[in-house]
Protein backbone atom coordinates (compact mmCIF):
# COMPACT_ATOMS: atom_id res chain seq x y z
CA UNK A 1 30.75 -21.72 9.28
CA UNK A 2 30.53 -17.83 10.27
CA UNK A 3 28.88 -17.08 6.77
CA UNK A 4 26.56 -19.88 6.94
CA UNK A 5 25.63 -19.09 10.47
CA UNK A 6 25.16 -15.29 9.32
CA UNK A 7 23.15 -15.81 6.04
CA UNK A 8 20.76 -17.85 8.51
CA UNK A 9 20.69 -14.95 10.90
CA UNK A 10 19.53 -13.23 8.13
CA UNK A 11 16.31 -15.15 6.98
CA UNK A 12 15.70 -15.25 10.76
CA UNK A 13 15.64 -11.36 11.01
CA UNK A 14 13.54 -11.37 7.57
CA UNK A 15 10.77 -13.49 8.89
CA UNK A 16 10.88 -11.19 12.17
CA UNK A 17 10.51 -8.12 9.81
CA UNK A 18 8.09 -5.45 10.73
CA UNK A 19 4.86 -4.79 8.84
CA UNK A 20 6.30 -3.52 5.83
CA UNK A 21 7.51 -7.37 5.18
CA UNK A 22 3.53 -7.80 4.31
CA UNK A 23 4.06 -4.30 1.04
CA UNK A 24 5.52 -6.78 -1.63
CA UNK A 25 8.48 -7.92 -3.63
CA UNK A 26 9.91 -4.45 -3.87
CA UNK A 27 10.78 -3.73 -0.13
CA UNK A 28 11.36 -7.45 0.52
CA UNK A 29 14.10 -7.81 -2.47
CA UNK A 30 15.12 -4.37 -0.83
CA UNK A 31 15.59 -5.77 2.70
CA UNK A 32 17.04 -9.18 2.12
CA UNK A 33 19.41 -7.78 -0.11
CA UNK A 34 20.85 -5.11 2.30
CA UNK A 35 20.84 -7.77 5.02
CA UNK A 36 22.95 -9.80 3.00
CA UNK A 37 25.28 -7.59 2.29
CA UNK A 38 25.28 -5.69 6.07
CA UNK A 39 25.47 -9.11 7.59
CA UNK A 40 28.63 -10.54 5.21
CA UNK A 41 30.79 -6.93 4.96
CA UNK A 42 29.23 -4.54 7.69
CA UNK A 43 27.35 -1.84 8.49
CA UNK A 44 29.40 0.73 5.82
CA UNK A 45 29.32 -2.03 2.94
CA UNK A 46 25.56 -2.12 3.06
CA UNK A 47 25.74 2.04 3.07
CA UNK A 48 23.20 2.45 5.84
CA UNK A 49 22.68 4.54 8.72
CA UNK A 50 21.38 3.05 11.42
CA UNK A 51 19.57 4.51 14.79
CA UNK A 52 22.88 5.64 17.18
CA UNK A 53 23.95 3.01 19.32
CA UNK A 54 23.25 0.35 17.53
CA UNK A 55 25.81 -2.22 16.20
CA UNK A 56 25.87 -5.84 14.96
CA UNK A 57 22.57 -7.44 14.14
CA UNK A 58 20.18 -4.86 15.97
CA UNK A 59 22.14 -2.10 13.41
CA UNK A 60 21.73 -3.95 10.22
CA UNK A 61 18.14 -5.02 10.53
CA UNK A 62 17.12 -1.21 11.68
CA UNK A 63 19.35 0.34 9.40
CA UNK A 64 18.06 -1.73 6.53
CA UNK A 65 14.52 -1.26 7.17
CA UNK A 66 14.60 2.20 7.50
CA UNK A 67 16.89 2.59 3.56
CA UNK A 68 14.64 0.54 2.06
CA UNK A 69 10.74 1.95 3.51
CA UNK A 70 11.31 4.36 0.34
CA UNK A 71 10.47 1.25 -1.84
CA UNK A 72 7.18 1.42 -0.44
CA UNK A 73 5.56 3.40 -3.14
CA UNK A 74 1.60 2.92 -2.81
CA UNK A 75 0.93 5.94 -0.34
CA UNK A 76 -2.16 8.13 0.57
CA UNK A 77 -1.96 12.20 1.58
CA UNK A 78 -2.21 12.82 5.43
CA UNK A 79 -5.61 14.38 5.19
CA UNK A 80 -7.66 11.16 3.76
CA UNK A 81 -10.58 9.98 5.26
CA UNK A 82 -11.59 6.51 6.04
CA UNK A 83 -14.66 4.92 7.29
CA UNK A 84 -13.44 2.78 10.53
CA UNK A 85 -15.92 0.59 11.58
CA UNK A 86 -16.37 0.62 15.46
CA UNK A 87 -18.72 -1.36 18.18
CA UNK A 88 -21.62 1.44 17.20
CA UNK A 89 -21.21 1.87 13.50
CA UNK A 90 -18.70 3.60 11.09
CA UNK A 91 -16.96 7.08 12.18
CA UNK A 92 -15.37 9.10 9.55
CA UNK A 93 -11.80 9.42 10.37
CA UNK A 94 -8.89 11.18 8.94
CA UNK A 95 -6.21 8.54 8.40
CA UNK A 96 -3.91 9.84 10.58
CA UNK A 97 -5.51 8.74 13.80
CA UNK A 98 -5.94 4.96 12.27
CA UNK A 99 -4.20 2.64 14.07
CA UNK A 100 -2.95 -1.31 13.02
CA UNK A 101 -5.62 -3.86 14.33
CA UNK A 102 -8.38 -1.32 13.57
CA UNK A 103 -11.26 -2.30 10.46
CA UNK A 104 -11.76 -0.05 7.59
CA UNK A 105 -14.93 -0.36 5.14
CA UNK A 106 -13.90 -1.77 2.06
CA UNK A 107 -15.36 -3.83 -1.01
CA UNK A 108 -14.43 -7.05 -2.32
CA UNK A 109 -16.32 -9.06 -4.72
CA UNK A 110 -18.86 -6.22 -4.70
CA UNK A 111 -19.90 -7.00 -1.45
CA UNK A 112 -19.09 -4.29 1.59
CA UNK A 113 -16.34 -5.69 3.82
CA UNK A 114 -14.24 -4.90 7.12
CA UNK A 115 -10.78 -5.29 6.45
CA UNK A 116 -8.21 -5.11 9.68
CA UNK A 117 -5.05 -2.61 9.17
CA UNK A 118 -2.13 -4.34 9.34
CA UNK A 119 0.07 -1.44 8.84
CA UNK A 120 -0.41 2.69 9.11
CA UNK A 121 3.31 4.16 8.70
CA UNK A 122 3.45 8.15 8.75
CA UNK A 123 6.74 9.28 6.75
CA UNK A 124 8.07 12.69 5.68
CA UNK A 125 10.24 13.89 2.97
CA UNK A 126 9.21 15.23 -0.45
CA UNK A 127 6.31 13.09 -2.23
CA UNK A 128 5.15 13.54 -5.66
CA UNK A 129 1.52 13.08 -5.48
CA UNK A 130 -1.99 13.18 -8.14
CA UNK A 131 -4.68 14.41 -7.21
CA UNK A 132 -7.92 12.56 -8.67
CA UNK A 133 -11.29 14.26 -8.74
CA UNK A 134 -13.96 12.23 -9.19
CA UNK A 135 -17.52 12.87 -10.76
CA UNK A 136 -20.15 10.02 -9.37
CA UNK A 137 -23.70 11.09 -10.03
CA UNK A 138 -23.93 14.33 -8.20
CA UNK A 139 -21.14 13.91 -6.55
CA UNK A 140 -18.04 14.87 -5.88
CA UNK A 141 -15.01 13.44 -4.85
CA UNK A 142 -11.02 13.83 -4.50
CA UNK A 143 -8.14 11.53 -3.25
CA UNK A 144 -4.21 12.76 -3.36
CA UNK A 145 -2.41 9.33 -3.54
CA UNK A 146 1.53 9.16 -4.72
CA UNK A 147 2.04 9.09 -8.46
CA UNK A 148 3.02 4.96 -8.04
CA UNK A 149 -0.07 3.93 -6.04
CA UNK A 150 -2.07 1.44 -7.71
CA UNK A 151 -5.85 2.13 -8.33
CA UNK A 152 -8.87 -0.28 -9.24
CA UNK A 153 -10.15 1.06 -12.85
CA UNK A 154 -12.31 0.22 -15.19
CA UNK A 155 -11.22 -1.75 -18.52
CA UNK A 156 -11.70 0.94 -21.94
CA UNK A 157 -13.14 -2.09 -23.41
CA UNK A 158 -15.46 -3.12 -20.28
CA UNK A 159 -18.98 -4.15 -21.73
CA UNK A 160 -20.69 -2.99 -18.46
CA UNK A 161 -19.75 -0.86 -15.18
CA UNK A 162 -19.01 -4.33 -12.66
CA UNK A 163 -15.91 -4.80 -10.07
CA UNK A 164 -15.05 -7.62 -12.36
CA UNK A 165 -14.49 -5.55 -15.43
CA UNK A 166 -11.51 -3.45 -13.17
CA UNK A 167 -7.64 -3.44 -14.15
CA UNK A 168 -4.76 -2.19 -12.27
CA UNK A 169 -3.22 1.86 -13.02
CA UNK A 170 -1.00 3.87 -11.49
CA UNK A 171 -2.12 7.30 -10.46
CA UNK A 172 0.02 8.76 -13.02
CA UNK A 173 -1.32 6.28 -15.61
CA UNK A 174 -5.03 7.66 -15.18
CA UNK A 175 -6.41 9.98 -17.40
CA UNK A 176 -9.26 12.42 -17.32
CA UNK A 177 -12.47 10.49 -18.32
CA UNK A 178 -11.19 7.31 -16.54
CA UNK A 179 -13.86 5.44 -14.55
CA UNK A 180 -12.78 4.12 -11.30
CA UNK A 181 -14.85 2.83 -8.50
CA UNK A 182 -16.22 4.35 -5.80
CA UNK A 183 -17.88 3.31 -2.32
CA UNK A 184 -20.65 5.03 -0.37
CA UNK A 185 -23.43 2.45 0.58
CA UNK A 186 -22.85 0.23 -1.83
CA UNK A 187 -19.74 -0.31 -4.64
CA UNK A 188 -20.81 2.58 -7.76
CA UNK A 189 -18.59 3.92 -10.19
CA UNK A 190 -17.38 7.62 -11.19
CA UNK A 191 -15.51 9.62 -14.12
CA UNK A 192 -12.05 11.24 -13.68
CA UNK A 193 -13.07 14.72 -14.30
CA UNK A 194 -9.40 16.06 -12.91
CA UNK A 195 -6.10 15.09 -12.36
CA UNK A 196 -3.70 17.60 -10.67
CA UNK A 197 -0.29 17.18 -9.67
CA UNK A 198 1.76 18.48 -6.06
CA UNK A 199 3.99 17.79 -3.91
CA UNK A 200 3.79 16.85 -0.33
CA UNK A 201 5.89 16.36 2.80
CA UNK A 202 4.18 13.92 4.89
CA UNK A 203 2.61 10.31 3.26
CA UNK A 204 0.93 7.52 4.80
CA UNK A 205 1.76 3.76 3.89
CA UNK A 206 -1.29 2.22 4.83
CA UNK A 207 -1.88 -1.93 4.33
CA UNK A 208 -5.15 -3.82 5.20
CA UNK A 209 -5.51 -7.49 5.01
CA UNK A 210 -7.29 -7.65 1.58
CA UNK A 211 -4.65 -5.22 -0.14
CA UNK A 212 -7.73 -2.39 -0.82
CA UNK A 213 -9.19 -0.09 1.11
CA UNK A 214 -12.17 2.74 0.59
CA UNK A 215 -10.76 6.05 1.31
CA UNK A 216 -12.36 9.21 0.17
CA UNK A 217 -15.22 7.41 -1.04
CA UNK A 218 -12.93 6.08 -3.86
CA UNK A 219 -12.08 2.33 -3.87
CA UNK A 220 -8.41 2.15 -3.79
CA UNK A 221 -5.66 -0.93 -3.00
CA UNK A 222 -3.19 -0.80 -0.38
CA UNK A 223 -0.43 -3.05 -2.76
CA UNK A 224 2.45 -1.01 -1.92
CA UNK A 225 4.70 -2.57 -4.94
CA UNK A 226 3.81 0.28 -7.61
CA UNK A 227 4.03 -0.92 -11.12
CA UNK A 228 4.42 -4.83 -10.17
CA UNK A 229 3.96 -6.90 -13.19
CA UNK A 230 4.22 -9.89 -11.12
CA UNK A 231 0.65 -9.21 -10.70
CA UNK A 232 -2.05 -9.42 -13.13
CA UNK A 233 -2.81 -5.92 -13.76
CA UNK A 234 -5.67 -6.77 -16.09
CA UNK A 235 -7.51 -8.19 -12.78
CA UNK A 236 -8.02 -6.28 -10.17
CA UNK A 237 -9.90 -8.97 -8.35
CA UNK A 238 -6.75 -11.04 -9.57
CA UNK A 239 -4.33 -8.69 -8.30
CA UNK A 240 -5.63 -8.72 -4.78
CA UNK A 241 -6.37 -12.68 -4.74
CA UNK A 242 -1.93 -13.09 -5.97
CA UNK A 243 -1.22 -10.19 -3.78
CA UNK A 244 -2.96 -12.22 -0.85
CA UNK A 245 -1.54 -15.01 -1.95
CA UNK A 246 2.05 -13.43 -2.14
CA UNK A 247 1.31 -12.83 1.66
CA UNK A 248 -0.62 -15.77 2.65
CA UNK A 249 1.85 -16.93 5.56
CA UNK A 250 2.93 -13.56 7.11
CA UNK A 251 -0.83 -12.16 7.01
CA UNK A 252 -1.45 -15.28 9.27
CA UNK A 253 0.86 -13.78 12.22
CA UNK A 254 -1.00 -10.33 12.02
């Protein structure tokens, strides 16, 4: 009776799980599988810390959120830029002062869209990141994501430069001469023209509604799963559409 009436006290603190419940597979296998163990053998079983002063439930479901946010590998640098849209336009923002409920200009289907921030997480440590620059036209632009974060790009054997034609990489899967897509006015395209590696201490785990976002002018997702194949990576229009999917009942609470 006591484990049955834990193992539901788990599910019920999994389905009352913070934002990064909405990231994917990865944290959520993360999370329900440190509850399970924190809620059947304890606090030092599961091998968490949790916030002082906190025992029983309250220390399992903080302590396990807080061991397993390093699953969450689809981050952006501190200094990006997004376009927020507001009640007089779109302001240029650096991502830092974004907050959850706000919209950010994206593109889905080609089309310009406002997607609503579900989640803007600030975390420090040490963070492999690549740097893309990014030749569209002339101009010129740069976004320092973490070496797992997926990125819309465009299929080697694509017959034309169209959203539709877009896979799934990793940052460290692109390579100079890649095209990715890009979004000013309207959805375009540009050429990897340099890919530099670094280290950083501070990351942002940002998640919109649609699972993409446009952030340095580059067209970039928000899937926070890294190299998920239980995604389509040949799609990225399929990717978001399962990733949504994935989400469908959570995204309805936020």
């Amino acid at each position: 009776m006591a484990l049955a009436f834990r193992n539901t006290l788990a599910l019920v603190m999994l389905w009352l799980l913070p934002p990064q419940s909405v990231a994917g597979p990865g944290y959520l296998a993360c999370y329900y599988g440190c509850l399970g163990v924190c809620f059947t053998a304890g606090v030092a079983a599961a091998g968490i810390c949790p916030p002082a002063g906190l025992s029983g439930a309250a220390a399992c479901t903080s302590g396990c959120a807080a061991a397993c946010t390093p699953t969450l590998l689809a981050c952006f640098s501190e200094d990006t830029r997004v376009q927020v849209l507001n009640g007089t336009g779109v302001a240029v923002v650096p991502l830092s002062a974004v907050a959850p409920g706000q919209r950010l200009w994206s593109f889905y289907q080609s089309k310009p869209l406002a997607v609503k921030v579900l989640e803007n997480q600030r975390l420090q440590g040490n963070f492999s990141f690549v740097e893309l620059v990014v030749v569209s036209g002339d101009q010129r632009f740069s976004l320092a994501i973490t070496e797992s974060h997926n990125m819309p790009r465009l299929r080697r054997s694509a017959p034309e430069l169209r959203e539709a034609h877009l896979e799934v990489a990793t940052a460290e899967e692109l390579r100079v001469g890649d095209i990715v897509a890009t979004g000013v006015s309207r959805l375009g395209f540009g050429v990897v023209s340099e890919l530099r590696r670094m280290q950083k201490s501070v990351k942002h785990v940002l998640t919109t509604e649609t699972g993409s976002v446009v952030a340095n002018n580059i067209l970039s997702s928000t899937i926070c799963d890294g190299r998920d194949d239980i995604y389509n990576r040949s799609s990225w229009l399929v990717t978001l559409n399962q990733w949504q999917a994935l989400h469908e009942e959570r995204l309805k609470q936020m």
